[in-house]
C-alpha atoms as a PDB file:
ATOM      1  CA  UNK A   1       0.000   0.000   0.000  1.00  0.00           C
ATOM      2  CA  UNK A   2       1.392   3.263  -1.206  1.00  0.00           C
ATOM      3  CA  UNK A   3      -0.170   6.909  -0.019  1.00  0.00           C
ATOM      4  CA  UNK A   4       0.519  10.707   1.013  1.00  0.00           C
ATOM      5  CA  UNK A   5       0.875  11.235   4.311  1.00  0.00           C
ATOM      6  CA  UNK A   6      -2.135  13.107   5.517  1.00  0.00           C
ATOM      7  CA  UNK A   7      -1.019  15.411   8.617  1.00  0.00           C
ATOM      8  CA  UNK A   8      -3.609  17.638   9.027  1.00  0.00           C
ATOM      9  CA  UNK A   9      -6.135  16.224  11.490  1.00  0.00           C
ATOM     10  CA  UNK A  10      -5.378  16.078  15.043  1.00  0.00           C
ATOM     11  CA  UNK A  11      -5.462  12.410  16.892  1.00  0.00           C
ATOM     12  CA  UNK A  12      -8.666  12.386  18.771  1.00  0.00           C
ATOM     13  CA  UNK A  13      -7.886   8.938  20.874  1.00  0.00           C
ATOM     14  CA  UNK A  14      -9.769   9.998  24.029  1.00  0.00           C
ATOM     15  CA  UNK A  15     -11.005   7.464  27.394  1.00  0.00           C
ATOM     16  CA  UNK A  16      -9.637   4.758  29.373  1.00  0.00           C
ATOM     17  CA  UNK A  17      -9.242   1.649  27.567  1.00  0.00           C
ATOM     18  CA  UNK A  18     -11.705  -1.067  28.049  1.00  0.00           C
ATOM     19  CA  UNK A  19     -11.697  -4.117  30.469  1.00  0.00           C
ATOM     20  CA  UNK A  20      -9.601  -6.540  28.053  1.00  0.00           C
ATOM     21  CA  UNK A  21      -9.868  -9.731  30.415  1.00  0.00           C
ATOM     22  CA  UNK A  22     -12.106 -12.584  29.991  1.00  0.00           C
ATOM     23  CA  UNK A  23     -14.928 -11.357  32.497  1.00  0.00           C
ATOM     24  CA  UNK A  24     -14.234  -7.804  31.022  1.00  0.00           C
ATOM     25  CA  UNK A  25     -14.707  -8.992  28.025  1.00  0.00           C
ATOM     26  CA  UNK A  26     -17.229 -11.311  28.562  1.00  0.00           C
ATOM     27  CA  UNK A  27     -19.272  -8.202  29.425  1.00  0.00           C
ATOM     28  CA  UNK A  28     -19.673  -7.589  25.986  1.00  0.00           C
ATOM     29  CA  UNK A  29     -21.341 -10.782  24.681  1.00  0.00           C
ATOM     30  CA  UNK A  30     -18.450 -13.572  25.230  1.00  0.00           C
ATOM     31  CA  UNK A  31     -15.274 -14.639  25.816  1.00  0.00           C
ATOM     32  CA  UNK A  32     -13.630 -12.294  23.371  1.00  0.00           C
ATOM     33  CA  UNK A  33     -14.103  -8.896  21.866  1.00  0.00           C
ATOM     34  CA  UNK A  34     -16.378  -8.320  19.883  1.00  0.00           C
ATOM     35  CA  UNK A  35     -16.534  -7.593  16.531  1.00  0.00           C
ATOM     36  CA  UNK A  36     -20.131  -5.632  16.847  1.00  0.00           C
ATOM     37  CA  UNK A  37     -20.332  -4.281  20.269  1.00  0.00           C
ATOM     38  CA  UNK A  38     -22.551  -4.234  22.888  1.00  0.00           C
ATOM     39  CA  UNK A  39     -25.611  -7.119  22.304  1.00  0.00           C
ATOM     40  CA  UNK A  40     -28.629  -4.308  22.298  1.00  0.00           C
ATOM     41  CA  UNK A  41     -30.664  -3.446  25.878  1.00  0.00           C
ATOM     42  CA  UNK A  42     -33.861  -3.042  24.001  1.00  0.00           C
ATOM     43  CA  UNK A  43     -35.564  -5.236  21.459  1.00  0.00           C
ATOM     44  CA  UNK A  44     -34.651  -3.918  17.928  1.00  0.00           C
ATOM     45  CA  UNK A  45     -37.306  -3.609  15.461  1.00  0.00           C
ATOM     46  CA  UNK A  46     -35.687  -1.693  12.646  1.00  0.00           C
ATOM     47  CA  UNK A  47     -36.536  -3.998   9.630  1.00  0.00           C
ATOM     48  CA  UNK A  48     -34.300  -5.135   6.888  1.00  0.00           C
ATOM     49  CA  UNK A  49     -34.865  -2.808   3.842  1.00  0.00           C
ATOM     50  CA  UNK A  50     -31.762  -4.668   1.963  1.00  0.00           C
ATOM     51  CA  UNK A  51     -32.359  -8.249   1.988  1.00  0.00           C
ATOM     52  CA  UNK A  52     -28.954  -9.213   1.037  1.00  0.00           C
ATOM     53  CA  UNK A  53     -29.101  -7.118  -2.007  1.00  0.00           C
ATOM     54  CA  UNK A  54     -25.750  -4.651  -1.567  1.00  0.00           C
ATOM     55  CA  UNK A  55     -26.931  -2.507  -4.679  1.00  0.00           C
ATOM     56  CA  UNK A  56     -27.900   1.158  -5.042  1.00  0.00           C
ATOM     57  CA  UNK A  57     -28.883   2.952  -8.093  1.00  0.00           C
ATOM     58  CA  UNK A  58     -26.142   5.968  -7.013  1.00  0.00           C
ATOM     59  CA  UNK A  59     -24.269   7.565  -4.252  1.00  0.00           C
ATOM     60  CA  UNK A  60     -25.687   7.942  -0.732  1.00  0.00           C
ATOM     61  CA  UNK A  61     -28.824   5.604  -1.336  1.00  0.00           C
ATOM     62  CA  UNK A  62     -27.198   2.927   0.676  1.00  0.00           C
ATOM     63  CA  UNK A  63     -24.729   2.955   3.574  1.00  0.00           C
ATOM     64  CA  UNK A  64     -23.462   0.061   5.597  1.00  0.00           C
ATOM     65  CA  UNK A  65     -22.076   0.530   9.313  1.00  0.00           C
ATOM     66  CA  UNK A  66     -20.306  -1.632  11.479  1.00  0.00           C
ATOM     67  CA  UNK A  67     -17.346  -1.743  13.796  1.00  0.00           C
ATOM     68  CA  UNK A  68     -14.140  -3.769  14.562  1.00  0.00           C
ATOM     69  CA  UNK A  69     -11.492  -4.168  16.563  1.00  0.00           C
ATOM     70  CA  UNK A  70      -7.485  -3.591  16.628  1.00  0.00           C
ATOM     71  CA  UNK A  71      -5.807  -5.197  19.121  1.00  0.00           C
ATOM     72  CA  UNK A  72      -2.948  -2.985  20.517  1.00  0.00           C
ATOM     73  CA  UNK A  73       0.075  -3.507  23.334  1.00  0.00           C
ATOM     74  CA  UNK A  74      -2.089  -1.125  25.530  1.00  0.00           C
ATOM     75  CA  UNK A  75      -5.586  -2.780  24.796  1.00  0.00           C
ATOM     76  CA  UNK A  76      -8.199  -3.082  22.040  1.00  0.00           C
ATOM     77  CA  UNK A  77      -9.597  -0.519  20.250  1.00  0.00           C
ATOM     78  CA  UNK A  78     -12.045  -0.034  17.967  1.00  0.00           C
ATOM     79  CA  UNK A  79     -12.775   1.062  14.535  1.00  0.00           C
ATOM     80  CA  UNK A  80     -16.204   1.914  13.115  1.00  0.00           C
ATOM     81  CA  UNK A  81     -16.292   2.308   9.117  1.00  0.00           C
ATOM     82  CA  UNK A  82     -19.608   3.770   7.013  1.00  0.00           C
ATOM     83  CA  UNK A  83     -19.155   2.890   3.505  1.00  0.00           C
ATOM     84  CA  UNK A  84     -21.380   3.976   0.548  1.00  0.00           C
ATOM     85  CA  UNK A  85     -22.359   0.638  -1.603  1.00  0.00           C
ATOM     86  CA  UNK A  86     -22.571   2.289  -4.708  1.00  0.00           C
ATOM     87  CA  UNK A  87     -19.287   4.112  -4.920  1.00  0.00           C
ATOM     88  CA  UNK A  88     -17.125   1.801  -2.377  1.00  0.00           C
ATOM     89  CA  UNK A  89     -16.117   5.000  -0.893  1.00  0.00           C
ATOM     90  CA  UNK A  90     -16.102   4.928   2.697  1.00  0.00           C
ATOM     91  CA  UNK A  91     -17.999   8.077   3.550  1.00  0.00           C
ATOM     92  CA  UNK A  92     -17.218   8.239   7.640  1.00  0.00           C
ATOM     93  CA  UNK A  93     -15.299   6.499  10.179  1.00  0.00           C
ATOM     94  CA  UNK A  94     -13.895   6.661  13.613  1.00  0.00           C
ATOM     95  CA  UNK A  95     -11.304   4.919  16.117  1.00  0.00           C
ATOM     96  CA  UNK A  96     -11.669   4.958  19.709  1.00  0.00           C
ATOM     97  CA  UNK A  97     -10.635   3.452  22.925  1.00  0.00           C
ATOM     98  CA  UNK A  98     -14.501   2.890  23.532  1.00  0.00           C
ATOM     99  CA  UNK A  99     -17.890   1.405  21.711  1.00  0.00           C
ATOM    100  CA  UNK A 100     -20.204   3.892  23.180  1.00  0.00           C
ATOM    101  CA  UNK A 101     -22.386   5.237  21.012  1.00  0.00           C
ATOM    102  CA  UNK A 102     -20.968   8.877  21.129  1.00  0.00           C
ATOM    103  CA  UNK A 103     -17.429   7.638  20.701  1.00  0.00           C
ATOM    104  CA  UNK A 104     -17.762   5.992  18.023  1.00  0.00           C
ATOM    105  CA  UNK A 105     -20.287   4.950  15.439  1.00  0.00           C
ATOM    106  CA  UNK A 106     -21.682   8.429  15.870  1.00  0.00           C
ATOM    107  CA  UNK A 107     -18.967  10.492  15.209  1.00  0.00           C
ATOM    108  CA  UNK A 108     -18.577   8.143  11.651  1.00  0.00           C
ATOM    109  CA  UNK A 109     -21.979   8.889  10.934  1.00  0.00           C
ATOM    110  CA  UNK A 110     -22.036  12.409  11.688  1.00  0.00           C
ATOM    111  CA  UNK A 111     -18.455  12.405   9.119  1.00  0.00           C
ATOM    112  CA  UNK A 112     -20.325  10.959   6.615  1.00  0.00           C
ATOM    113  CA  UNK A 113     -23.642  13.212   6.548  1.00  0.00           C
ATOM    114  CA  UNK A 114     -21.490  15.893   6.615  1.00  0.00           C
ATOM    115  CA  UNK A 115     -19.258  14.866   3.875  1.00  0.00           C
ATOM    116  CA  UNK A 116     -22.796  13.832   1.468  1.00  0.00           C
ATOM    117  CA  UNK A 117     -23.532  17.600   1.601  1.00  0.00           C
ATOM    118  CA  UNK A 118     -27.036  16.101   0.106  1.00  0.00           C
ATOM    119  CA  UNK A 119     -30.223  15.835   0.898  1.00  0.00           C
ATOM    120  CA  UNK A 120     -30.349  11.775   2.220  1.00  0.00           C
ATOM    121  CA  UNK A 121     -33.689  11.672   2.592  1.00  0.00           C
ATOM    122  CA  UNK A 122     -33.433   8.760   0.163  1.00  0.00           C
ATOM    123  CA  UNK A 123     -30.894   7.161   1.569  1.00  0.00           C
ATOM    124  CA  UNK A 124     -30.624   3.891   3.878  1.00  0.00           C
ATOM    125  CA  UNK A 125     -28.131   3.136   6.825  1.00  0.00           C
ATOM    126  CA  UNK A 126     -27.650  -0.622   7.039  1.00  0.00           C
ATOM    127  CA  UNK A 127     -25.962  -1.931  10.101  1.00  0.00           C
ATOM    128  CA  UNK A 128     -26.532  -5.098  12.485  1.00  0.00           C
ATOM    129  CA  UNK A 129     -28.522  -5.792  15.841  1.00  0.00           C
ATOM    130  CA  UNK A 130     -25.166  -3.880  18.400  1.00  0.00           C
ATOM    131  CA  UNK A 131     -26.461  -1.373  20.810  1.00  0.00           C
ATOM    132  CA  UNK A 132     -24.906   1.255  19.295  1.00  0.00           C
ATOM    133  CA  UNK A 133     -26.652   1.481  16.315  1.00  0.00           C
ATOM    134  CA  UNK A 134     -29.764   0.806  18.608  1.00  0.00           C
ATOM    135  CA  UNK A 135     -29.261   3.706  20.817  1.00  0.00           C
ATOM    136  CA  UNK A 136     -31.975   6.609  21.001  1.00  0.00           C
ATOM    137  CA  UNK A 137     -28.854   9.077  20.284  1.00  0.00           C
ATOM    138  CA  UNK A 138     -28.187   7.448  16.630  1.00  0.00           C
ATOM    139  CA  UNK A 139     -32.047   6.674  15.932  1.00  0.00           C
ATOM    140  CA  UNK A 140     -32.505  10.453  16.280  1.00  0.00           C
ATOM    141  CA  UNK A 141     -29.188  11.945  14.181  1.00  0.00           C
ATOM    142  CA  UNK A 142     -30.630   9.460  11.693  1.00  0.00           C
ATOM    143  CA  UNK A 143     -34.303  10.394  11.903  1.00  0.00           C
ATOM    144  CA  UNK A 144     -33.191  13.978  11.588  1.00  0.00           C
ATOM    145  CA  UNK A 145     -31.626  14.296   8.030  1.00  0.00           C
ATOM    146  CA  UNK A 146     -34.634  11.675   6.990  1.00  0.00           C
ATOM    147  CA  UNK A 147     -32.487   8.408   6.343  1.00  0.00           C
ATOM    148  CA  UNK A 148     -33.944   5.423   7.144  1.00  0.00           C
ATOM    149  CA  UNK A 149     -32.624   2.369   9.449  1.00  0.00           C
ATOM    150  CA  UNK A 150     -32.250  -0.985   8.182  1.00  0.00           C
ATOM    151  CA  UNK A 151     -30.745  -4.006   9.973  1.00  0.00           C
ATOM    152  CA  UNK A 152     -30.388  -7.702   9.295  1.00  0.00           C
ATOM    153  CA  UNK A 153     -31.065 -10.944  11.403  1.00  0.00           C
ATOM    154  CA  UNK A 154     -29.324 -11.465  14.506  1.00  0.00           C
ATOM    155  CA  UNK A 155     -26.008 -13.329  13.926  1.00  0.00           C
ATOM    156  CA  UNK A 156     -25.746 -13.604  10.488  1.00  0.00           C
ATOM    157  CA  UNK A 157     -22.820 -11.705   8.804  1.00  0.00           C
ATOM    158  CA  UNK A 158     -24.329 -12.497   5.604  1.00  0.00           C
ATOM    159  CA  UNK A 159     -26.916  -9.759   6.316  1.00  0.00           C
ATOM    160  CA  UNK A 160     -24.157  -7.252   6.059  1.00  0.00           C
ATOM    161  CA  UNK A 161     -21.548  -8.622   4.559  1.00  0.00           C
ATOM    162  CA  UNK A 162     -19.738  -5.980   2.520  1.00  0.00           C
ATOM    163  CA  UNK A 163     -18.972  -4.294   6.056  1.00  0.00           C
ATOM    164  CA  UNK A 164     -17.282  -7.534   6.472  1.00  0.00           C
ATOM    165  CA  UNK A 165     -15.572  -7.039   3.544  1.00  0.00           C
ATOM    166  CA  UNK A 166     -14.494  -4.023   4.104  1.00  0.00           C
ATOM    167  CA  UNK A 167     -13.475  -4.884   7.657  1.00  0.00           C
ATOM    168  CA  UNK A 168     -11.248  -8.151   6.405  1.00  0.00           C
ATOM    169  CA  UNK A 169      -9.574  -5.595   4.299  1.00  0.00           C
ATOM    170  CA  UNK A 170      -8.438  -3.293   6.673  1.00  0.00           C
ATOM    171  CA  UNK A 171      -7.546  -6.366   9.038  1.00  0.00           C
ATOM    172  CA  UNK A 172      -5.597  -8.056   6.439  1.00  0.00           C
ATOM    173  CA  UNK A 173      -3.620  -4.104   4.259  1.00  0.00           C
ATOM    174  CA  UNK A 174      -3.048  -2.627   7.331  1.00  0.00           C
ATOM    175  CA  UNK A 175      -4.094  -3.843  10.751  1.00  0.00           C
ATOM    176  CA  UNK A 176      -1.914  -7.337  10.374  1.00  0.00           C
ATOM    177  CA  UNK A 177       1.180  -6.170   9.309  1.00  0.00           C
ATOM    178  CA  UNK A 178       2.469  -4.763  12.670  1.00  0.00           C
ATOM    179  CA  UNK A 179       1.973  -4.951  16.211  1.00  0.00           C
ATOM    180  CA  UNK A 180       0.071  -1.593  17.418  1.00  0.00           C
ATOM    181  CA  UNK A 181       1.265   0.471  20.779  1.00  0.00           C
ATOM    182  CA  UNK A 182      -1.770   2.537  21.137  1.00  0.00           C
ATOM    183  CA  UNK A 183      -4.846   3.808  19.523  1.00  0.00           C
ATOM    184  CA  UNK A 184      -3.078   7.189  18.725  1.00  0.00           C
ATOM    185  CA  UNK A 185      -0.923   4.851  16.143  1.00  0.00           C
ATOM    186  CA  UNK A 186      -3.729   3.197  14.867  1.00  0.00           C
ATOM    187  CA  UNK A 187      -6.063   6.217  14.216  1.00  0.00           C
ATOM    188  CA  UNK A 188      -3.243   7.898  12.185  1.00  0.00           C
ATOM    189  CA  UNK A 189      -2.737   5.057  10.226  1.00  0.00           C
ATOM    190  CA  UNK A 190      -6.349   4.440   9.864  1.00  0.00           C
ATOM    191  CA  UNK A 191      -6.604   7.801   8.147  1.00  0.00           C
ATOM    192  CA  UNK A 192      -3.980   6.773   6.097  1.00  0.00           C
ATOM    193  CA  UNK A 193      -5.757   3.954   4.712  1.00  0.00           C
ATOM    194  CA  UNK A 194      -9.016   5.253   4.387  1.00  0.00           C
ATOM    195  CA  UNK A 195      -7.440   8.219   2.307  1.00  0.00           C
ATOM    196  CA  UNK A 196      -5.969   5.333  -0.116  1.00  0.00           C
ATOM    197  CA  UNK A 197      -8.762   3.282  -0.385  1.00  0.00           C
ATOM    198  CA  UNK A 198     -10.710   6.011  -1.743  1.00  0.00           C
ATOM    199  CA  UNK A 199      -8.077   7.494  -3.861  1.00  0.00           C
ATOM    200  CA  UNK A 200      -5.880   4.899  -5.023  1.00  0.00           C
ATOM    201  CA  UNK A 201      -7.006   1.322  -4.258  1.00  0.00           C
ATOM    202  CA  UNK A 202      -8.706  -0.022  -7.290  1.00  0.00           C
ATOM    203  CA  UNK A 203     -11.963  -1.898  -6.371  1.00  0.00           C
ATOM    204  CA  UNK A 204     -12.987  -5.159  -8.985  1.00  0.00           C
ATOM    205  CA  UNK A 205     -16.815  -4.189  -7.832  1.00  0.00           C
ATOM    206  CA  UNK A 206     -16.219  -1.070  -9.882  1.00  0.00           C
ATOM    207  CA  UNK A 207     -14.317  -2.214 -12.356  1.00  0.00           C
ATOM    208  CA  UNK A 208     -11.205  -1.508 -11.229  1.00  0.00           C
ATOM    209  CA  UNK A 209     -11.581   1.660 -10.695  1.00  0.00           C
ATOM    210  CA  UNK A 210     -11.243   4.363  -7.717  1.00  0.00           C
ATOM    211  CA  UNK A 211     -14.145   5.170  -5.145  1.00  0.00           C
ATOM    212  CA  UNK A 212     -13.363   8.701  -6.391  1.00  0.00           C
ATOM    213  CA  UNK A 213     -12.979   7.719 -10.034  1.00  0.00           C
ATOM    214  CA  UNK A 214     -16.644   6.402  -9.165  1.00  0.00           C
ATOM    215  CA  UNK A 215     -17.755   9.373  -8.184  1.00  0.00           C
ATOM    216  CA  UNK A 216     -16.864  11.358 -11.197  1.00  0.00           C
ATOM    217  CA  UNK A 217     -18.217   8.874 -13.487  1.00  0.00           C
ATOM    218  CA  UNK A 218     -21.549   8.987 -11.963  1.00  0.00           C
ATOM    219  CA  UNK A 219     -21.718  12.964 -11.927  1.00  0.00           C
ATOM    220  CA  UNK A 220     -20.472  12.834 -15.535  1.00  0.00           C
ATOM    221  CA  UNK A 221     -23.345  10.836 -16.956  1.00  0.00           C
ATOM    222  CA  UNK A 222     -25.749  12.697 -14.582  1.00  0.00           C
ATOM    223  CA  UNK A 223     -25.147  16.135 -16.067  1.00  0.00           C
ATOM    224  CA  UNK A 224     -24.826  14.180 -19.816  1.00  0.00           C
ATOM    225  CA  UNK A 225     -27.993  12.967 -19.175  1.00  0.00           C
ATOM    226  CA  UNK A 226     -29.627  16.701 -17.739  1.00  0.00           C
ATOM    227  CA  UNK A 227     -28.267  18.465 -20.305  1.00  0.00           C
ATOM    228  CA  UNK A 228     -30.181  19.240 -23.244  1.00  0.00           C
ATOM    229  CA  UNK A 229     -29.086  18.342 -26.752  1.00  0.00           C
END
């Protein structure tokens, strides 16, 4: 993996790190952590608007959410990536020392609405059954810009499964090829990666092209196709 530097966002790494034993841990849903958070307090009736089917007719019509974890010499941390099906392009993401709600997921989601600079009225967030996509806090910031929630059965990554994708990626160009000291180092590095997989990594679901590239291609024919002959 090749990309500029990007040095122009502060690290925002902020809270104690987690409980990383095996009742700590075990807190969380099991013996290890996991990959989705928190199981959910509340019963979750969002339905699943995507049925498997990870296509969209254009650019924020379809967003899928979920979050992983790094491991690191001072404890886990955790990574929460939003990434636009059309396009590839992963429109908002976040790491943290915590899975809360405001720590993580939320800030990627409030990234990515801000980046879509759109109405998204039409557009669906797809994530799974963890708390933190369950929370009244990101039910509202969704409600309010009109996008609807979507979710898939409990405990089948099949129901989301180009989050998983995208997760195995990051896990297997980045995550895997060192040991990590702290979240500081994975954040940066993070940003890195997200900055090439938009920009430089070509993707065989688009033909081998760029997120970006994607982007411009799809605004291209859009005007072609508004502007009179």
């Amino acid at each position: 993996m090749t990309s500029t530097a990007i040095t122009t966002q502060s690290s925002s790494c902020t809270g104690s790190f987690p409980n990383t034993s095996k009742e700590g841990l075990s807190l969380l849903g099991g013996t290890g952590p996991l990959r989705a958070g928190l199981r959910a307090p509340v019963p979750d009736t969002r339905p699943d608007l995507v049925q498997r089917q990870f296509k969209a007719v254009g650019p924020n019509r379809l967003w899928v959410a979920d979050i992983t974890y790094v491991p690191t010499l001072s404890g886990f941390v955790y990574t929460a990536f939003i990434t636009d099906v059309f396009t590839r392009k992963i429109v908002g993401w976040a790491t943290r020392t915590s899975m809360t709600t405001q720590a993580l997921p939320l800030e990627a989601l409030e990234q990515a609405i801000m980046n879509a600079r759109q109405d998204l009225s039409n557009l669906v967030h797809h994530s799974d059954h963890g708390s933190q996509y369950t929370s009244i806090t990101h039910s509202e910031k969704l409600t309010d810009y009109g996008i609807k929630p979507s979710t898939g059965s409990v405990g089948d990554s099949y129901d989301n499964a180009l989050t998983e994708t995208v997760n195995g990626l990051y896990k297997a160009e980045l995550i895997y090829s060192q040991t990590w000291r702290s979240c500081t180092k994975v954040e940066w590095a993070t940003l890195n990666w997200v900055h090439w997989w938009n920009n430089e990594r070509l993707h065989q679901a688009l033909d081998y092209t760029t997120p970006e590239e994607a982007i411009t291609s799809y605004n291209q024919h859009r005007t072609a196709e508004l502007t009179p002959i």
